[in-house]
N, C-alpha and C. Protein backbone atom coordinates (compact mmCIF):
# COMPACT_ATOMS: atom_id res chain seq x y z
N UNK A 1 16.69 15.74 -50.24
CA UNK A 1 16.80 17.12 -49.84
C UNK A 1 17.62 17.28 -48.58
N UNK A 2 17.88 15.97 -47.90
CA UNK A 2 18.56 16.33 -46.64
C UNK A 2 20.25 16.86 -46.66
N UNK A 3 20.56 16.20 -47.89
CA UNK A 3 21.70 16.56 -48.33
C UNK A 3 22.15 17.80 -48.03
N UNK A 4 20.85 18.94 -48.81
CA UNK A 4 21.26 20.68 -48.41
C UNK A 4 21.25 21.36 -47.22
N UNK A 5 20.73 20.24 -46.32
CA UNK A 5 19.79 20.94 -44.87
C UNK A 5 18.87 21.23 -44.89
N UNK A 6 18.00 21.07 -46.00
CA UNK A 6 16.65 21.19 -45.60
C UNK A 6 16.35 19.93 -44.88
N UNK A 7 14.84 20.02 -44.50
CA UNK A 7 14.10 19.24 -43.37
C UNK A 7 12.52 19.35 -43.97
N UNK A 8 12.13 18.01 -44.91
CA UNK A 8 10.77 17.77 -44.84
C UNK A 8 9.76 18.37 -43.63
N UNK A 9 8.72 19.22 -43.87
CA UNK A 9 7.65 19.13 -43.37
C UNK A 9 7.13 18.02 -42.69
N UNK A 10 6.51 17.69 -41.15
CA UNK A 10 6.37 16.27 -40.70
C UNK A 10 7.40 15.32 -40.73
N UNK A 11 8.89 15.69 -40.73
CA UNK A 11 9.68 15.08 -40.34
C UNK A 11 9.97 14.34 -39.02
N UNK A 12 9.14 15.18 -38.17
CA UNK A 12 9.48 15.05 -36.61
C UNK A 12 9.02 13.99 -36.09
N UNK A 13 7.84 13.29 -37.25
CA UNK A 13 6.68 12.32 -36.75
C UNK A 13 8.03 11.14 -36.74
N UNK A 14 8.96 11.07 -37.66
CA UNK A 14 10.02 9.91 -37.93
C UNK A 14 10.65 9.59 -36.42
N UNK A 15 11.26 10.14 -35.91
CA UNK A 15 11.71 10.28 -34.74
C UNK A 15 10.98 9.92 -33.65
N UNK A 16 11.52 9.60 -32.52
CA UNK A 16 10.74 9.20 -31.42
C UNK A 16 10.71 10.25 -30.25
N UNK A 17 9.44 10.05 -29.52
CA UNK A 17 9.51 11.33 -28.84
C UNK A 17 10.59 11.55 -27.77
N UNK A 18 10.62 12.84 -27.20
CA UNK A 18 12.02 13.02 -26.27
C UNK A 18 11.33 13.80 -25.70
N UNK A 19 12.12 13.85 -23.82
CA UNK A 19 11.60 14.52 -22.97
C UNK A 19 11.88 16.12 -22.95
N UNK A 20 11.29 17.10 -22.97
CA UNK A 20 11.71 18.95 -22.66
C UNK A 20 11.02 19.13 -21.57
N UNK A 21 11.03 20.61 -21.40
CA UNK A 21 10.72 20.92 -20.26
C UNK A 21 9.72 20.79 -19.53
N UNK A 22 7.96 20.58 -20.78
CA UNK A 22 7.18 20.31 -20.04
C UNK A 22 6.74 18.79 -19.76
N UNK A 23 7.63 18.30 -19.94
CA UNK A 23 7.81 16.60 -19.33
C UNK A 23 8.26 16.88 -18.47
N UNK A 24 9.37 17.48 -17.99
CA UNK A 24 9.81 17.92 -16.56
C UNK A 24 9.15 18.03 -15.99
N UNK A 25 8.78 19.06 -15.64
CA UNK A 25 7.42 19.95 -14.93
C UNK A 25 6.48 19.28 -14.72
N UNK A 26 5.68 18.65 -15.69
CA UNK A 26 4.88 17.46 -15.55
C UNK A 26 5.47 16.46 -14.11
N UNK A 27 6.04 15.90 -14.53
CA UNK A 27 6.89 14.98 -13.66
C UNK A 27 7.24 15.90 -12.31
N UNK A 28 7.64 17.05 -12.27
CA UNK A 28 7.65 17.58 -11.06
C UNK A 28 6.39 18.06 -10.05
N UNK A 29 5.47 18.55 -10.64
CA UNK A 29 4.21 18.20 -10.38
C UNK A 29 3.63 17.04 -9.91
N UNK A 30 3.88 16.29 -9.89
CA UNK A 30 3.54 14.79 -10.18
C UNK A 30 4.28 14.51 -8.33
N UNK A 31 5.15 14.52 -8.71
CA UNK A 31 6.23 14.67 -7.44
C UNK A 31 5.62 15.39 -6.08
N UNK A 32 5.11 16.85 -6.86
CA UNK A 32 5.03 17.50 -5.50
C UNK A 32 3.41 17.37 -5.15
N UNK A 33 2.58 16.44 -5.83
CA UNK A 33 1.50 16.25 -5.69
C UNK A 33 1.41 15.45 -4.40
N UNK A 34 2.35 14.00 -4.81
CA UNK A 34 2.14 12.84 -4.30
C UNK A 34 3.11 13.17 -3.03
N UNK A 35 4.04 14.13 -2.50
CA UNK A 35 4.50 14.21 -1.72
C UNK A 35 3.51 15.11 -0.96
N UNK A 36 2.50 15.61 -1.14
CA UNK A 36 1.69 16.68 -0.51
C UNK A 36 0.60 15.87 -0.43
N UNK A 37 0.07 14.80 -0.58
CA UNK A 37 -0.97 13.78 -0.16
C UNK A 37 0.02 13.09 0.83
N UNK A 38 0.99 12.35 0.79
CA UNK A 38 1.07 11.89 2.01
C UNK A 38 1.58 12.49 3.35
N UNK A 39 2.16 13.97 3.09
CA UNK A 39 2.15 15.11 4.44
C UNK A 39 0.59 15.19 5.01
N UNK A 40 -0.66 14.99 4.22
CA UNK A 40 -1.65 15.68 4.48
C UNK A 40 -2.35 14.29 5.47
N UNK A 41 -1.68 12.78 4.61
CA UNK A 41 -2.45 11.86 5.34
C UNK A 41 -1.44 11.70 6.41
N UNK A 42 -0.15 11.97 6.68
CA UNK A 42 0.30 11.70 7.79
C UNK A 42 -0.24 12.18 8.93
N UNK A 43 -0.31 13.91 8.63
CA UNK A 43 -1.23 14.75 9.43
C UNK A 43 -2.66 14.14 9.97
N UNK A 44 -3.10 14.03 9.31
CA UNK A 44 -4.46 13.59 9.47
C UNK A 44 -4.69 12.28 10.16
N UNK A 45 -3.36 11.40 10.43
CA UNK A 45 -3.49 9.83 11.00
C UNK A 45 -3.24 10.91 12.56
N UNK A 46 -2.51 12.13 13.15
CA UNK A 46 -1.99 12.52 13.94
C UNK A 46 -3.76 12.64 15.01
N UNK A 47 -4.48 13.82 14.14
CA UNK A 47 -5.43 14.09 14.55
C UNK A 47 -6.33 13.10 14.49
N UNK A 48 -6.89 11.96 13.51
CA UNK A 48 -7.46 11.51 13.34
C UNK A 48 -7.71 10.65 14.67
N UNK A 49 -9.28 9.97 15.01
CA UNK A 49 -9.44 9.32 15.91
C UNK A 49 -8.82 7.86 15.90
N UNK A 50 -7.65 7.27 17.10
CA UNK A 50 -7.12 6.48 17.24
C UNK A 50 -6.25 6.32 15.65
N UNK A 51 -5.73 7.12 15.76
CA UNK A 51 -4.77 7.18 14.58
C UNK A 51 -4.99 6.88 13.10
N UNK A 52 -6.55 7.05 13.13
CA UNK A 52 -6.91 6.71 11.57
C UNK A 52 -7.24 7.88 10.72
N UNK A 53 -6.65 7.99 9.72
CA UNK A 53 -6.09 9.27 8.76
C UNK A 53 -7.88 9.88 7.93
N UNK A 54 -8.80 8.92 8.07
CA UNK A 54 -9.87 8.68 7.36
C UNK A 54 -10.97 8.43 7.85
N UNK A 55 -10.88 8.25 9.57
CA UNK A 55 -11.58 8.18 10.59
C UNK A 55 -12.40 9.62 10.64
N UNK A 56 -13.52 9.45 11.78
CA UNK A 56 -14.55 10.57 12.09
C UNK A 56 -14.78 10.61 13.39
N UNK A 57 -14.49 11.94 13.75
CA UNK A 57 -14.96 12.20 15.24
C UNK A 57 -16.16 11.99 15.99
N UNK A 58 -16.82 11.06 16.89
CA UNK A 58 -18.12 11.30 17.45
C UNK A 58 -18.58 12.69 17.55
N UNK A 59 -19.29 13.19 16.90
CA UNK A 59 -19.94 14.60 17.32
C UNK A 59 -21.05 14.52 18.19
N UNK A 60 -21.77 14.97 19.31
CA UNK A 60 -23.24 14.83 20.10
C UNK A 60 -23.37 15.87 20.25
N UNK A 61 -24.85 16.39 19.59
CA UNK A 61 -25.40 17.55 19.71
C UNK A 61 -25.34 18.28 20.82
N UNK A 62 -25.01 19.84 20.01
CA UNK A 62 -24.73 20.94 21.46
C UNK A 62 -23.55 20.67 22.35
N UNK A 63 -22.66 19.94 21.98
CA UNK A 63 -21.15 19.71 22.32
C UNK A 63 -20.35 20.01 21.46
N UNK A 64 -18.79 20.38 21.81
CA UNK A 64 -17.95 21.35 21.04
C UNK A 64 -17.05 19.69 20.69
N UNK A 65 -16.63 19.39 19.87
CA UNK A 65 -16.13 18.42 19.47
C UNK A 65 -14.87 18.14 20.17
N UNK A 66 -14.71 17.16 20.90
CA UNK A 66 -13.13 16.98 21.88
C UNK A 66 -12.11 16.04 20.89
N UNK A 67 -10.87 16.65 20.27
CA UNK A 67 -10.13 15.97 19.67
C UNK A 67 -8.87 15.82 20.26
N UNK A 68 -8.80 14.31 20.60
CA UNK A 68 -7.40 13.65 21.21
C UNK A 68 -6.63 13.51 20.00
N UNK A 69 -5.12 13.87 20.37
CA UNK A 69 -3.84 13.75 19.55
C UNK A 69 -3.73 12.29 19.43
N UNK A 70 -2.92 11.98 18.85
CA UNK A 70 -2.54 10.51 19.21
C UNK A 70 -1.22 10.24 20.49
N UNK A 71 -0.53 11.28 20.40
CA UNK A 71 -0.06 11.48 21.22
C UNK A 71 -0.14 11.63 23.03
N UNK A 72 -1.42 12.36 22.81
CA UNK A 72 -1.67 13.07 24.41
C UNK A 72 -2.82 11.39 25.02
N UNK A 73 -2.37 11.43 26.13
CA UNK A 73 -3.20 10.88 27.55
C UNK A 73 -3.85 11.38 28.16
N UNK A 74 -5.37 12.28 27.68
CA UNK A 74 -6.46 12.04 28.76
C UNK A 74 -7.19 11.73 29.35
C-alpha cells in the first residue's frame, strides 16, 4: 500500500523515536532546574555558617540569630 501513499495504521512503532518539541522543553527544564540548584547552593555556601551551603546557625534562646557573611570580619 505504500506504493499509493497510504501509511499503515501503527506504522510509527517501525521507526525509531525522534526528538520534538516536548523533548526540548523537557531538556530545557532540566537545564534551568539544575542551573537554579546550584545559584541557590552557591547562595547558601555565602550565608551559610563558615561557608557551608547545608550548615545551621547556633540559635540560643531569646536571641535574634547573628549571621556572618563569609565575607565580613567581625
Amino acid at each position: 500500500m505504500s506504493q499509493f501513499g497510504m501509511q499503515m495504521p501503527a506504522g510509527t512503532l517501525q521507526r525509531g523515536p525522534s526528538m520534538n518539541v516536548y523533548t526540548g522543553l523537557l531538556f530545557l527544564a532540566v537545564l534551568a532546574l539544575v542551573a537554579a540548584s546550584a545559584f541557590v547552593f552557591v547562595q547558601g555556601a555565602i550565608i551559610g555558617p563558615e561557608g557551608n551551603a547545608l550548615g545551621v546557625h547556633p540559635v540560643e534562646e531569646g536571641k535574634p540569630v547573628q549571621v556572618k557573611l563569609s565575607g565580613e570580619s567581625r
